[in-house]
Protein backbone atom coordinates (compact mmCIF):
# COMPACT_ATOMS: atom_id res chain seq x y z
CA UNK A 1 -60.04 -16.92 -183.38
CA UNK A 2 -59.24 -16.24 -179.60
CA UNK A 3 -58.66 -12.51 -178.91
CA UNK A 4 -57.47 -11.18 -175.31
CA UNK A 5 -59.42 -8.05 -173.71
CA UNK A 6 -57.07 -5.77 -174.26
CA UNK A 7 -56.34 -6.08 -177.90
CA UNK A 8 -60.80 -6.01 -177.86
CA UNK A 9 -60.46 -2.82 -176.01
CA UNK A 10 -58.20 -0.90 -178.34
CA UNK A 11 -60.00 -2.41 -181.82
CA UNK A 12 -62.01 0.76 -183.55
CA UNK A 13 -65.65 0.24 -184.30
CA UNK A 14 -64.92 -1.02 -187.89
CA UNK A 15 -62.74 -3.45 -187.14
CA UNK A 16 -65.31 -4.40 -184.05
CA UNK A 17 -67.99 -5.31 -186.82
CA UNK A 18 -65.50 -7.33 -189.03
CA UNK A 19 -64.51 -9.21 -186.11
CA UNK A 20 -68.20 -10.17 -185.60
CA UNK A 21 -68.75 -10.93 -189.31
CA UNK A 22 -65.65 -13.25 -188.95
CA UNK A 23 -67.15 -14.65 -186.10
CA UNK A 24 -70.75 -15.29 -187.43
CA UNK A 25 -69.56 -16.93 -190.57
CA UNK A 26 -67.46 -19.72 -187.92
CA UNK A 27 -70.57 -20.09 -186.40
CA UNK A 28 -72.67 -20.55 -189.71
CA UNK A 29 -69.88 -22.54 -190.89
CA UNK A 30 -69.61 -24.85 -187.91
CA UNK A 31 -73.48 -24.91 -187.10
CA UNK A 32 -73.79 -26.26 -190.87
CA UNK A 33 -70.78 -29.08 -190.11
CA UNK A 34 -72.92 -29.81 -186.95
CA UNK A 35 -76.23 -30.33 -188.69
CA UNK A 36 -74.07 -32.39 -191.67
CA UNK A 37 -72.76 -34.57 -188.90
CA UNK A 38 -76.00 -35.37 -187.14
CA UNK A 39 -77.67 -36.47 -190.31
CA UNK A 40 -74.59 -38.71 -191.10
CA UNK A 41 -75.24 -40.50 -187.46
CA UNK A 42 -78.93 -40.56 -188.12
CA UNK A 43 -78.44 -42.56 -191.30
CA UNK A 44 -75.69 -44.51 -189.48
CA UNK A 45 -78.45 -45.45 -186.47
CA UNK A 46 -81.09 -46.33 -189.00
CA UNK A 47 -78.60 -48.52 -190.87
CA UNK A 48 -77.81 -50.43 -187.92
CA UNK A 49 -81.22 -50.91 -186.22
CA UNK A 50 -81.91 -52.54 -189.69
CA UNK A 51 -79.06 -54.55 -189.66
CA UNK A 52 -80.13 -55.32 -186.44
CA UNK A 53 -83.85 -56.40 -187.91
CA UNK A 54 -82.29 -58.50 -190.86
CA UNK A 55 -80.51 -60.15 -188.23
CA UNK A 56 -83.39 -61.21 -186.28
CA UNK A 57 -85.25 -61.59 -189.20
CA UNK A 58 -82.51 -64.33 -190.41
CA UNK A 59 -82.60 -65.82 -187.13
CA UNK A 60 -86.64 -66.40 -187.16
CA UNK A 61 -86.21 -67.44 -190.49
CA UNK A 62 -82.85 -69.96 -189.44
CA UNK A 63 -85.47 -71.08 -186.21
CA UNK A 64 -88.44 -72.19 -188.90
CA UNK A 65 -86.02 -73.81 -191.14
CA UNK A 66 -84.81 -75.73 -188.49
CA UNK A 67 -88.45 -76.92 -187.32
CA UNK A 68 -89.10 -77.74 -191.37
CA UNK A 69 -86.24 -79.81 -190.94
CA UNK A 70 -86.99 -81.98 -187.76
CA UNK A 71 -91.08 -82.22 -189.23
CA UNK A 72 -89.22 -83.39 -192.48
CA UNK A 73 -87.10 -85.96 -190.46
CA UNK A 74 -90.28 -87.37 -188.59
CA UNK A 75 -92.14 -88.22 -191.08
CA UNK A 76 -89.23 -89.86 -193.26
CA UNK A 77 -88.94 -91.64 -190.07
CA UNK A 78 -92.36 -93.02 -190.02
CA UNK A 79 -93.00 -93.48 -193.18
CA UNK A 80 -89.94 -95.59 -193.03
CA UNK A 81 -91.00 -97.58 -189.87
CA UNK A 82 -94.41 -98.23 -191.29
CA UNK A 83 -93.13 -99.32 -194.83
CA UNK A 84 -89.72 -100.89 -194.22
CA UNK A 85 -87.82 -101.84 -196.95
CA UNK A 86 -86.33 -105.61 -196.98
CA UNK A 87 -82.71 -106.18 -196.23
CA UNK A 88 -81.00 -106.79 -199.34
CA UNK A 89 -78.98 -109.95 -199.39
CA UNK A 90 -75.44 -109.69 -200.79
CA UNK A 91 -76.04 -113.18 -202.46
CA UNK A 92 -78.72 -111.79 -204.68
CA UNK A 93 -76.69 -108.82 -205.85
CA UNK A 94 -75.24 -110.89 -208.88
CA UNK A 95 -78.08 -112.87 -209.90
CA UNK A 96 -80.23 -109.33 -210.56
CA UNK A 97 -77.59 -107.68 -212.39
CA UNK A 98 -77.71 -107.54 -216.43
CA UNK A 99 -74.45 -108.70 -218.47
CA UNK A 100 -74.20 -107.04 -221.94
CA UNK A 101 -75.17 -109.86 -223.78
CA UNK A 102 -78.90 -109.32 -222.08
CA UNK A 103 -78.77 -105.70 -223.14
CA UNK A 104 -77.92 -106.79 -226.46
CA UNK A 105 -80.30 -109.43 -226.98
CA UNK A 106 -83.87 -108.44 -227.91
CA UNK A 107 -86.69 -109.27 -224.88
CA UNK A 108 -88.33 -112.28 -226.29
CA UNK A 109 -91.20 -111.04 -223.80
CA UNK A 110 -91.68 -108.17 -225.18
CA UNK A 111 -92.12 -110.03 -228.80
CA UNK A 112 -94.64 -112.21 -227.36
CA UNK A 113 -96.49 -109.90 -226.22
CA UNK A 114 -97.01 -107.58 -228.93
CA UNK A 115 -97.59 -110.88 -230.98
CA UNK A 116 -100.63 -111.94 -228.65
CA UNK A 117 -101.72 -108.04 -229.22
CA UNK A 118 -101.98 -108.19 -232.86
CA UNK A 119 -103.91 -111.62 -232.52
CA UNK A 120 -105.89 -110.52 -230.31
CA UNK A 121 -107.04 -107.27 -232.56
CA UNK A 122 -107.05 -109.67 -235.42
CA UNK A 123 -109.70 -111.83 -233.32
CA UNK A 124 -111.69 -109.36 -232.28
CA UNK A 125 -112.45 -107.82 -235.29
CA UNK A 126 -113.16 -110.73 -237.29
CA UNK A 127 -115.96 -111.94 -234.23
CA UNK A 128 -117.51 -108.23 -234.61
CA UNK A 129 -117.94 -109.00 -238.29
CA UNK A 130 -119.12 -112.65 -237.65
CA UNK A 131 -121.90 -110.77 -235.48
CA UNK A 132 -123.15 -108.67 -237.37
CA UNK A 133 -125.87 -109.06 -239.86
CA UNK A 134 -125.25 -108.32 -243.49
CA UNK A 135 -127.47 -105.84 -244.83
CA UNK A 136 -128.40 -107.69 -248.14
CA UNK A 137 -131.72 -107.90 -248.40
């Protein structure tokens, strides 16, 4: 509210003092916008110096990743150099393959196996009785 001198100068006491009530309430009014403002930039400043950590943060974190990485890659490297693995010949690629007739079939291997097992058990158990002493006396 701008006011010239003159119109000042012929304002009565009464409307003096409402003038400065008018004008004390702006300044309450606009001191309280101020102070609304400032905490508004305060929170915006803290949001971006955090923003500003996370992103160093990420790129620390990015950095030790990357490190991870090329340890990773060494040591698949020289574990590969000091157990190579043999060529593979293309020839051989059809004789180690399984038709269905071979998944079909029963492994006579297997069979023999568990048959030698059971005469095995068989055998052993009758020597451990052949050893041992009856108690008949």
């Amino acid at each position: 509210m701008e006011i010239d001198e003159k119109k000042l100068r012929k304002l009565n006491r009464e409307q003096l003092l409402e003038l400065l009530l008018e004008m004390s309430e702006e300044k309450d009014r606009l001191q309280e916008q101020l102070d609304t403002t400032r905490a508004a930039l305060e929170k915006r400043d803290t949001i971006m110096k955090d923003a500003g950590s996370i992103a160093d943060v990420a790129a620390k974190i990015t950095g030790i990743l990357d490190k991870a990485q090329e340890t990773a890659d060494l040591y698949l490297e020289s574990v590969k150099k000091a157990y190579p693995l043999p060529d593979p010949d293309p020839a051989d690629w059809d004789k180690n393959e399984d038709t269905e007739e071979d998944l079909k079939e029963p492994n006579d291997d297997l069979a023999h196996w568990e048959g030698d097992a059971a005469s095995k058990v068989t055998e052993g158990a009758l020597n451990k009785q052949e050893e041992e002493p009856s108690n008949t006396d």
